[in-house]
Protein backbone atom coordinates (compact mmCIF):
# COMPACT_ATOMS: atom_id res chain seq x y z
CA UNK A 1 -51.18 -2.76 -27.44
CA UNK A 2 -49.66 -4.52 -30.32
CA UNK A 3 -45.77 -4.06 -31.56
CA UNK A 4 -46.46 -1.02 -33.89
CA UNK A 5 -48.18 0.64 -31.15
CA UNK A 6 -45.52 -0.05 -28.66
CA UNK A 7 -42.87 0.67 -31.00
CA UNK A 8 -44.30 4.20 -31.81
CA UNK A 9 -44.00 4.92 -27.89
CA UNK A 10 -40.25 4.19 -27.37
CA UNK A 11 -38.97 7.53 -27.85
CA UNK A 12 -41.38 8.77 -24.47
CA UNK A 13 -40.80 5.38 -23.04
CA UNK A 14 -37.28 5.92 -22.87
CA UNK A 15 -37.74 9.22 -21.36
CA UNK A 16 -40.22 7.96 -18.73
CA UNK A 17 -38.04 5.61 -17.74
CA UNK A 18 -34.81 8.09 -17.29
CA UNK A 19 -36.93 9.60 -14.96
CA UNK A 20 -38.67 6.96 -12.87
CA UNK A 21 -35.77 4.43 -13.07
CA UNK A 22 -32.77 7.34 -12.74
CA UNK A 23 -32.04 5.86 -8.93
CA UNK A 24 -30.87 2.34 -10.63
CA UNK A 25 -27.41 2.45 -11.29
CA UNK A 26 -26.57 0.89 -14.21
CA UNK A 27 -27.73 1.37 -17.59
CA UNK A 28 -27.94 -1.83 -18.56
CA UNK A 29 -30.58 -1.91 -15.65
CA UNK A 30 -32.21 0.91 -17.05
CA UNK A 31 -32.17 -0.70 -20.79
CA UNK A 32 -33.98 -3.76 -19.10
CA UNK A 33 -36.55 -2.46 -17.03
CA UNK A 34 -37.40 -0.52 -20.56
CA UNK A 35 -37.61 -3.52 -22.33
CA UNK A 36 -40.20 -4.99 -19.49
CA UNK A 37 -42.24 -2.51 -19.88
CA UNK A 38 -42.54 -2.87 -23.06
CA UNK A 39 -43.28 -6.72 -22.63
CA UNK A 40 -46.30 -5.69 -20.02
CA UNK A 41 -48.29 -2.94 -22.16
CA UNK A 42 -47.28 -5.78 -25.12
CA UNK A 43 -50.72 -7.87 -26.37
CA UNK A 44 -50.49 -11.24 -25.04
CA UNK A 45 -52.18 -13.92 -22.72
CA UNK A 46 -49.55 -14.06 -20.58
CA UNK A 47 -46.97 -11.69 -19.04
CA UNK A 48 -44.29 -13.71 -17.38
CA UNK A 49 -40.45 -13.38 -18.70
CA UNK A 50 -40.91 -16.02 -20.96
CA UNK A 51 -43.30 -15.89 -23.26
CA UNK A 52 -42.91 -11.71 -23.13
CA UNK A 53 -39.36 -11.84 -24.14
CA UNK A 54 -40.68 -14.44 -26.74
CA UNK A 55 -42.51 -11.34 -28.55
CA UNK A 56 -40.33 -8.65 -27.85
CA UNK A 57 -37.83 -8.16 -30.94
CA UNK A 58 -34.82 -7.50 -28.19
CA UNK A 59 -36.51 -9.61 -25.69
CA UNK A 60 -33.92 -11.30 -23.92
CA UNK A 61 -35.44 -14.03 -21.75
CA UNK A 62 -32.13 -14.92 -19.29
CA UNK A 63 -31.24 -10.82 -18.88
CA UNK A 64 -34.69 -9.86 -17.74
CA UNK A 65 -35.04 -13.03 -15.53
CA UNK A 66 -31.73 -11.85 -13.88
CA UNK A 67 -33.29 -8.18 -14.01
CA UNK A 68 -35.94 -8.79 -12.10
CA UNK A 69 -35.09 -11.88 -9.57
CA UNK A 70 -31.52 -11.40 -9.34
CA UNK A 71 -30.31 -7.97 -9.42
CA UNK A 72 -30.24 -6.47 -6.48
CA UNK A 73 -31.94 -2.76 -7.67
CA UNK A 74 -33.94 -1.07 -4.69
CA UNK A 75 -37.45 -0.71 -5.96
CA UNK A 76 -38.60 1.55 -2.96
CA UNK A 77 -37.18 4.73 -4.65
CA UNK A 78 -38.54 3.97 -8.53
CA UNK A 79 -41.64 4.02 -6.59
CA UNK A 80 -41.29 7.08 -4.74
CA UNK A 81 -40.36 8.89 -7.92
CA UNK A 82 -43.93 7.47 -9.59
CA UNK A 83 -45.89 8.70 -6.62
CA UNK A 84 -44.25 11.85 -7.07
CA UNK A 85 -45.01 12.04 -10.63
CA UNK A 86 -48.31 10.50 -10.22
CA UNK A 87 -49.84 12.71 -7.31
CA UNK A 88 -48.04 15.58 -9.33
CA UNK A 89 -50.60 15.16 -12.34
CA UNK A 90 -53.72 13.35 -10.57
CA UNK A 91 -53.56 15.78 -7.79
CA UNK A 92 -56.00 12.74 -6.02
CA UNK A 93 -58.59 13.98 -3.94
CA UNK A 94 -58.25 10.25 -1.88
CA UNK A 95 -55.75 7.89 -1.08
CA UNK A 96 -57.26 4.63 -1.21
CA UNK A 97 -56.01 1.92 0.96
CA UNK A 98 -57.28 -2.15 -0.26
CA UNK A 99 -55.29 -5.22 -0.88
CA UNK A 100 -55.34 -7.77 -3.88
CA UNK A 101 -54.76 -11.46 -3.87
CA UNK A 102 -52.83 -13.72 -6.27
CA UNK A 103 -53.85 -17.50 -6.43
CA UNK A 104 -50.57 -19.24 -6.53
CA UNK A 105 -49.35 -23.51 -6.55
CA UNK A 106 -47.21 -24.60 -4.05
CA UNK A 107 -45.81 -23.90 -0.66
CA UNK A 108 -42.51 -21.89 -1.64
CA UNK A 109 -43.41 -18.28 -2.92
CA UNK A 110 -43.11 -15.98 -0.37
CA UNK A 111 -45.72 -15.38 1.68
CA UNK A 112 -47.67 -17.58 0.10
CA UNK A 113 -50.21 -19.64 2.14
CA UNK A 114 -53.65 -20.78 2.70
CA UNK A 115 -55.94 -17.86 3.18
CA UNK A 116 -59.00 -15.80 2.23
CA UNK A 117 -58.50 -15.71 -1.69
CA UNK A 118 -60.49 -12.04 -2.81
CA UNK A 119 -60.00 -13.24 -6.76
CA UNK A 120 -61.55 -16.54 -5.60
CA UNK A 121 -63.71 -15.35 -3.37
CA UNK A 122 -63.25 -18.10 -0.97
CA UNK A 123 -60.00 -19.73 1.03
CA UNK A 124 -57.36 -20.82 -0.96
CA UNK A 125 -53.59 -21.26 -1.97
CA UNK A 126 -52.45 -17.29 -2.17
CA UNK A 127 -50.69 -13.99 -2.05
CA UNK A 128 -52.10 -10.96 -0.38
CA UNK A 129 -50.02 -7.64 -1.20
CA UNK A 130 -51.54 -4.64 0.30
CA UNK A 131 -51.58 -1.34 -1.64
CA UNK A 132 -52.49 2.32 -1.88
CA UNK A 133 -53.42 4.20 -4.58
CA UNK A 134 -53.89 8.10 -5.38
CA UNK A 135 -57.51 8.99 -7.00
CA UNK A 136 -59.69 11.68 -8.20
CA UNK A 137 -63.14 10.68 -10.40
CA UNK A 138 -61.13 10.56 -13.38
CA UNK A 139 -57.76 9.05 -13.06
CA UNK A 140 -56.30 6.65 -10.42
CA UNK A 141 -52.85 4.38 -10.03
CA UNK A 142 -51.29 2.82 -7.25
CA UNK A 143 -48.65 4.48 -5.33
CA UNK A 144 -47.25 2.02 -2.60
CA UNK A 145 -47.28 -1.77 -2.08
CA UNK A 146 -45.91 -4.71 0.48
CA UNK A 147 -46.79 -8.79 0.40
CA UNK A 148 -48.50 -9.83 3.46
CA UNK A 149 -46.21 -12.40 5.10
CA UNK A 150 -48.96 -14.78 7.22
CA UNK A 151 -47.82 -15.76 10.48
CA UNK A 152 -47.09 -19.51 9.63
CA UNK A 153 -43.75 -17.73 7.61
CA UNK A 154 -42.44 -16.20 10.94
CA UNK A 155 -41.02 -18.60 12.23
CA UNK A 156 -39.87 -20.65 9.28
CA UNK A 157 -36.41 -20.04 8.82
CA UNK A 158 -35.83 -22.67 5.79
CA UNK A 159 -38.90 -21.20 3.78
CA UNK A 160 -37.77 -18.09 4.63
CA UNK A 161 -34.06 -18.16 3.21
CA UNK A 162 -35.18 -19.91 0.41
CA UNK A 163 -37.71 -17.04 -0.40
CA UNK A 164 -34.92 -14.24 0.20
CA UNK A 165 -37.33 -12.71 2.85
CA UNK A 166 -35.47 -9.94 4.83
CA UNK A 167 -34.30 -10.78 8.45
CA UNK A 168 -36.24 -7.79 9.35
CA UNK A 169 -39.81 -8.34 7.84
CA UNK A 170 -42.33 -10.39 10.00
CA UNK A 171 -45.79 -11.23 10.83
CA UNK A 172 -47.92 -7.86 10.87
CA UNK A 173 -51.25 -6.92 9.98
CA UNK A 174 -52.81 -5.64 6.86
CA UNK A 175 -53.98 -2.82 8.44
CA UNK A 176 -50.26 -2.06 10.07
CA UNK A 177 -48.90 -2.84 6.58
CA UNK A 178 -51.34 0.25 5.28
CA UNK A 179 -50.79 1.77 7.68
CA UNK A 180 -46.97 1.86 7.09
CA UNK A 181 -47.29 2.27 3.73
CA UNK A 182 -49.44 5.91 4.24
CA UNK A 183 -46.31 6.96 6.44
CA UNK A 184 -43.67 5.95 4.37
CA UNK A 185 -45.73 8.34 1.45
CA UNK A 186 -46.31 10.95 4.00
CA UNK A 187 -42.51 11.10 4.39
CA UNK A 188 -41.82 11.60 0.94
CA UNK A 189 -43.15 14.95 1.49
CA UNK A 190 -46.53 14.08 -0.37
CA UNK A 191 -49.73 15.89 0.97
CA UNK A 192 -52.07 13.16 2.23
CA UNK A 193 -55.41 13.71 0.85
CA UNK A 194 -58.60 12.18 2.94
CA UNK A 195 -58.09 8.10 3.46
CA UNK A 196 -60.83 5.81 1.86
CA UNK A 197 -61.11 2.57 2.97
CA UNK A 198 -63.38 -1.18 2.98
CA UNK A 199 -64.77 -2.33 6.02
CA UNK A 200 -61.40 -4.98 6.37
CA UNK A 201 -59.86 -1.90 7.32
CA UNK A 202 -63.04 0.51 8.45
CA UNK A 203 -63.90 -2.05 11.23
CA UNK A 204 -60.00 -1.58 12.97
CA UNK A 205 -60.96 1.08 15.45
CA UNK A 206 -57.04 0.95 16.20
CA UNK A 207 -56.31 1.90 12.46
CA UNK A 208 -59.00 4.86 12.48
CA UNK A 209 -57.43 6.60 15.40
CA UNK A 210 -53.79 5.58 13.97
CA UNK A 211 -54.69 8.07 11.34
CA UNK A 212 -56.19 10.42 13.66
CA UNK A 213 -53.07 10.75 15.64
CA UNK A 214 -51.08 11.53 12.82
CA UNK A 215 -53.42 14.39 11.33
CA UNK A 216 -55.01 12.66 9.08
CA UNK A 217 -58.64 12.28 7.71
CA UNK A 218 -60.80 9.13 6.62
CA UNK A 219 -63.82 8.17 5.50
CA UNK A 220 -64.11 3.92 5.30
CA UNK A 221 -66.77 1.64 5.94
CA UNK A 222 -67.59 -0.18 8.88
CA UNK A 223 -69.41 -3.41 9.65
CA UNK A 224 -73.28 -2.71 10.80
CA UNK A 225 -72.35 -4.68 13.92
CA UNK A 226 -70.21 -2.13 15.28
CA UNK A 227 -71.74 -0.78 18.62
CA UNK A 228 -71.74 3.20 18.96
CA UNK A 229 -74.13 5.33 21.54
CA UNK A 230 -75.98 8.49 20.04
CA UNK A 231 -74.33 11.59 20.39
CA UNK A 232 -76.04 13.15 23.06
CA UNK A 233 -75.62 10.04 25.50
CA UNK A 234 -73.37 11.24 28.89
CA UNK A 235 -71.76 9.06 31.23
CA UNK A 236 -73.25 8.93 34.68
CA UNK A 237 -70.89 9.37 37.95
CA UNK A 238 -72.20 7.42 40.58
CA UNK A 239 -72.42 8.84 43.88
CA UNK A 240 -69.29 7.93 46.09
CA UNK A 241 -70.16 5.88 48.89
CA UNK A 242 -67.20 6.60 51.11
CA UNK A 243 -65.08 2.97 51.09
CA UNK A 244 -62.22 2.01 47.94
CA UNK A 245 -61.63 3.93 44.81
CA UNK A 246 -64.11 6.04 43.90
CA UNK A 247 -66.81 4.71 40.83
CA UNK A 248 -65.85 5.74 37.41
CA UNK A 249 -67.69 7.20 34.75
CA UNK A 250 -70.08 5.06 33.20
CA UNK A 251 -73.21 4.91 30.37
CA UNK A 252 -76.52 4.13 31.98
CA UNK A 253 -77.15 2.40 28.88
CA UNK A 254 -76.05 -0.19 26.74
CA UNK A 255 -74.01 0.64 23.31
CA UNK A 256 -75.99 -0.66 20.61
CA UNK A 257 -74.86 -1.90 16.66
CA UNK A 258 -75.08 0.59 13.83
CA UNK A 259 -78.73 0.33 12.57
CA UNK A 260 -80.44 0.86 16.08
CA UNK A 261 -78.90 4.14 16.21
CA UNK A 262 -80.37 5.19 11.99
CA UNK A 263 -83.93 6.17 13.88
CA UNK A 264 -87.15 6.36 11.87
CA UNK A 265 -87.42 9.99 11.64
CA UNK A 266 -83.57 10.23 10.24
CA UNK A 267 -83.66 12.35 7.17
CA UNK A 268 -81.66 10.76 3.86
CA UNK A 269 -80.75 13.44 1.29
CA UNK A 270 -80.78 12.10 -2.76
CA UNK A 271 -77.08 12.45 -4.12
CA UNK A 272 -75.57 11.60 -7.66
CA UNK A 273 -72.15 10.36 -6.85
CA UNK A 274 -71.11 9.63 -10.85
CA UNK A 275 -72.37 8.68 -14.47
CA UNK A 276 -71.79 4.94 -14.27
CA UNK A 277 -72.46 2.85 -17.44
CA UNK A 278 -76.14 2.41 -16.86
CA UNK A 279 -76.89 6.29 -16.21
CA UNK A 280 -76.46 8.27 -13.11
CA UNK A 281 -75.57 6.47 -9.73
CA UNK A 282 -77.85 8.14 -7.02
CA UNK A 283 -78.90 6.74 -3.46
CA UNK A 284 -80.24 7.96 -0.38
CA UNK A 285 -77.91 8.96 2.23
CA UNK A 286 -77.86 10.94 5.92
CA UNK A 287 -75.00 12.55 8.21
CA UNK A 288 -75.60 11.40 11.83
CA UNK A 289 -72.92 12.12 15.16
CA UNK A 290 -72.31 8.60 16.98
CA UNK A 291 -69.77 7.66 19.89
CA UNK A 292 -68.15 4.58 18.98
CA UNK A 293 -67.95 2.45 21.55
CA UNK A 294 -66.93 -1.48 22.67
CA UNK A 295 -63.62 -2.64 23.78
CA UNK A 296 -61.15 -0.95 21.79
CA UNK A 297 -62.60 2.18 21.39
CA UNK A 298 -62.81 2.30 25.33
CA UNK A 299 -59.48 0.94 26.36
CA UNK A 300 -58.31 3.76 22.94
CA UNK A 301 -60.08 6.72 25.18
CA UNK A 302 -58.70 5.52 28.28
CA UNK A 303 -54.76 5.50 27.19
CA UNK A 304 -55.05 8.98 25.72
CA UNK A 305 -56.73 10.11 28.88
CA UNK A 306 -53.79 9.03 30.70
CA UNK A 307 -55.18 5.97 32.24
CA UNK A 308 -58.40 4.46 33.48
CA UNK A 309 -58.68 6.48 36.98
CA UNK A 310 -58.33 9.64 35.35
CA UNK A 311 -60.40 8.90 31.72
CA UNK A 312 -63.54 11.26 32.45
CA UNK A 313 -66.16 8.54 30.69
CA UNK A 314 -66.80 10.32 28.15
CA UNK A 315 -66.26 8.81 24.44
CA UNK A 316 -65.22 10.94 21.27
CA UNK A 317 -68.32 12.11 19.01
CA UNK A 318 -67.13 10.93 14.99
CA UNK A 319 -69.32 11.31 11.68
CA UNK A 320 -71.18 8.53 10.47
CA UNK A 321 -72.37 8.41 6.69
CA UNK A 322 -75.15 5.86 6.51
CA UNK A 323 -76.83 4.69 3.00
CA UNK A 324 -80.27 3.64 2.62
CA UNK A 325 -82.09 3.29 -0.84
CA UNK A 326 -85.16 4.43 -1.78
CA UNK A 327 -86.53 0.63 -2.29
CA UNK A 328 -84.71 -0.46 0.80
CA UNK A 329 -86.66 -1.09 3.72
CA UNK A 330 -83.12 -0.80 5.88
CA UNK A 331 -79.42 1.04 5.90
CA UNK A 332 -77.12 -0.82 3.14
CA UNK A 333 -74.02 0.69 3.74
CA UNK A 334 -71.93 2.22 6.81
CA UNK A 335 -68.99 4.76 6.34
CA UNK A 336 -66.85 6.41 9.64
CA UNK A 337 -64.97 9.43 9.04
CA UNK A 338 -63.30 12.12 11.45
CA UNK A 339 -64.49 14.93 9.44
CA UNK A 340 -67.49 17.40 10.46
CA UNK A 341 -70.75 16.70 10.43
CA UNK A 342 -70.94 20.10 8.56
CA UNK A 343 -68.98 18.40 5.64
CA UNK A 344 -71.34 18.36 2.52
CA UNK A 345 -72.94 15.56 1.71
CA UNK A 346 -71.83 15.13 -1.57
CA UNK A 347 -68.55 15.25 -1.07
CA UNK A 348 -68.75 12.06 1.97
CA UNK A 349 -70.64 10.12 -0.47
CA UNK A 350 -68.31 10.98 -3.54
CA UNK A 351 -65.41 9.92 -1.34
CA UNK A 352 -66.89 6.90 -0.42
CA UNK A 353 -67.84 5.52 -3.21
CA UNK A 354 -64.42 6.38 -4.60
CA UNK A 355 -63.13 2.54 -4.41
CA UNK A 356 -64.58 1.72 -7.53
CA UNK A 357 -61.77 3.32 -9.15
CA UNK A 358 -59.29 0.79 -7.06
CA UNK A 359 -61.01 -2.06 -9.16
CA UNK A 360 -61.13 -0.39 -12.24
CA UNK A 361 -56.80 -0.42 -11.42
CA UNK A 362 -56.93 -4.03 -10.62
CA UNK A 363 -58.61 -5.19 -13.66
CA UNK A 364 -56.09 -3.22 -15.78
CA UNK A 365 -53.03 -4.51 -13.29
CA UNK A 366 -54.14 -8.01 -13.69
CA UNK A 367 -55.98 -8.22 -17.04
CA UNK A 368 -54.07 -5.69 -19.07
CA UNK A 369 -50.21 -5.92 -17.68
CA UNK A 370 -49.90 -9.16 -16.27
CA UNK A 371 -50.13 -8.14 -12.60
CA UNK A 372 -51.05 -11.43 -10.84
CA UNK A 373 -48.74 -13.37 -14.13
CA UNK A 374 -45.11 -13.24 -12.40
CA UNK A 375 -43.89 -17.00 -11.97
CA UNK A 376 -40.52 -16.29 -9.30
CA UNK A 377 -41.03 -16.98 -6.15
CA UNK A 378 -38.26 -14.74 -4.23
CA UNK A 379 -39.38 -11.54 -2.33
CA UNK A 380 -37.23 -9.57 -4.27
CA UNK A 381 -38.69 -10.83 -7.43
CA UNK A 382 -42.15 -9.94 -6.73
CA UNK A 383 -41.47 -6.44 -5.20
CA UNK A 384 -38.92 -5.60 -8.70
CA UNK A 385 -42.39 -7.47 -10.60
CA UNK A 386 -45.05 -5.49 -9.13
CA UNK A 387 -42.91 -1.90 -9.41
CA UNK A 388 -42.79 -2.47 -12.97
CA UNK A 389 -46.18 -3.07 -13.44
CA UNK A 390 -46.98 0.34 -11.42
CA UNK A 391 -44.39 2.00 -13.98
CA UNK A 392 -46.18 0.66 -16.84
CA UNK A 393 -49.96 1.48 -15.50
CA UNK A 394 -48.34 5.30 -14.55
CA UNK A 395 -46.71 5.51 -18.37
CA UNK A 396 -50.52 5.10 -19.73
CA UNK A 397 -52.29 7.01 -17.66
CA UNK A 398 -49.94 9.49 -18.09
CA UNK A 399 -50.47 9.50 -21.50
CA UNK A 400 -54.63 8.96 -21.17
CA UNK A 401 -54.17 12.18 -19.05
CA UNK A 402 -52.22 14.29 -21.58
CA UNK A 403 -51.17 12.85 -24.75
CA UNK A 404 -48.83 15.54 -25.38
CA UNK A 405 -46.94 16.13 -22.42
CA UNK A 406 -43.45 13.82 -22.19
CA UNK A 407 -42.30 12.85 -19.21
CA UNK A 408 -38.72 15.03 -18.40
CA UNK A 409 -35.46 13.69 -19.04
């Protein structure tokens, strides 16, 4: 946006921000994380303190530098108050759960480290935050976030300090950090909507009945070599032959990966999902009842049973939505979800495909409001960074929602 633009917007600005920034004490706080967001929705190449306070015309580059790095604000509630304003308008019919990666120099920003880079696309020097965002067909934003700390920082104290990472944060997962993230939502009060997932997350069997524990539905991908049985395969009880513990439960045969269980006579059903920029975006796609299966899924069964001796064999049926298209000789695309196999069609599909909104959100993160452009290196920096960024991207699609309606005092 250029300065006229932004300029023209200060009057809702300033209300937007009384309202998403009202748990920050101070007003000078307030006043600064105003000014910010102006800097971000501000035209420019890049977005870090400098050159934004550079362009601003009250830009003041050592008070926003303290602003964001030093003072000590809490960001967690400023983001509770957008995912309440957020999930408010959207009213998303997913929560989508993905993680972004920010190519970075050196060896002291926290959490940085060498790992899979996804804006790369190979291994490199990076940052991996993990977020989840609220989304309908229309309108999307993200709601929650938290930097992946790799294992390599655990158990660095000097890094550590010199990062400002919290005694209390350590080595976990990305799929624990989502999974955190949903419940810390959840306890807002929010109503969780179904959870949409990749495959990094999909192929967790862990993750998938984390959410079913807690109530919650899913549809996410899954990697092909996942091994399920059909739904109408029983365990066998072998006949007791009078000396030890008795035999338990087991398959006569084998579990087998994904596409060995899509058999030839499987019947795909045409769906549109959405009007993409080159026309309607239609595939082939078909509904069929598995029993996941391997290691995790077994030892999973086993524990809620109550233990091995008294787990009866038998694993829980779950909804598989495959994709095959009409020139493909094979299945390009796997989905697991713990809803009904009477669940339409359309609406699996139009759930699953719903990531594509997630990137359209990155692009404007990154590309538009300087996202992946903040140059501190503390923990605290990033989080205040990355919460103002969310404020901005909520302030415009706010706006691209309803132009007319101003955000309460």
């Amino acid at each position: 946006m250029r300065l006229g633009e932004v300029e023209r917007l200060r009057g809702e600005l300033a209300e937007f921000v009384a309202d998403v920034f009202g748990s920050l004490p101070r007003r000078d706080q307030r006043r600064w994380g105003e000014c910010y967001l102006r800097g971000l929705m501000l035209d420019g190449r890049r977005k870090s303190i400098q050159p934004m306070a550079d362009r601003l015309p009250d830009g003041n580059m050592q008070a926003l530098q303290q602003f964001v790095n030093q003072s000590p604000w809490d960001p967690l509630p400023v983001r509770q108050r957008i995912a309440e304003r957020l999930c408010e308008v959207i009213q998303p019919e997913v929560w989508v759960v993905d993680d972004v990666s920010f190519p970075k120099c050196g060896t002291e920003s926290a959490g940085v480290a060498r790992q899979y880079c996804g804006a790369l696309g190979k291994r490199a020097n990076c940052q991996v935050a993990v977020s989840v965002h609220a989304a309908t067909d229309t309108a999307s934003c993200p709601l929650e976030w938290e930097l992946f700390l790799p294992e390599e920082w655990a158990r660095d104290d000097r890094r550590r300090r010199r990062a400002g990472i919290p005694d209390d944060v350590g080595h976990v997962s990305k799929t624990w950090l989502a999974l955190g993230l949903l419940e810390r939502l959840a306890e807002q009060g929010l109503e969780v909507p179904t959870i949409v997932a990749d495959a990094g997350y999909g192929r967790s069997v862990s993750f998938r009945l984390a959410l079913e524990e807690r109530g919650w539905s899913y549809v996410v991908a899954v990697d092909p070599k996942e091994v399920a049985r059909p739904a109408e395969a029983e365990p066998h009880q072998p006949v007791y032959g009078g000396l030890g513990p008795p035999t338990l439960p087991r398959y006569r045969e084998a579990a087998r990966p994904l596409p060995y269980l899509v058999e030839t006579g499987t019947r795909f059903e045409e769906v549109t999902w959405r009007q993409g920029s080159k026309g309607a975006m239609t595939s082939r796609f078909a509904v069929i009842e598995v029993r996941p299966s391997g290691k995790e899924a077994t030892r999973t069964a086993q524990e809620q049973a109550g233990g091995r001796s008294r787990w009866d064999g038998v694993l829980p049926m779950r909804t598989m939505l495959v994709e095959q298209p009409a020139e493909a000789a094979e299945p390009t695309g796997y989905w697991m979800t713990n809803l009904p196999p009477i669940t339409p069609v359309a609406d699996l599909v139009r759930w699953a495909k719903m990531r594509w909104r997630i990137e359209h959100d990155y692009r404007e993160l990154k590309h538009g409001l300087g996202l992946d452009h903040f140059e501190g290196r503390t923990w605290r920096g990033w989080h205040h960074h990355v919460t103002l960024v969310t404020a901005a991207q909520a302030f415009l699609t706010l706006r691209r929602l309803d132009p007319k309606v101003r955000m309460p005092a």
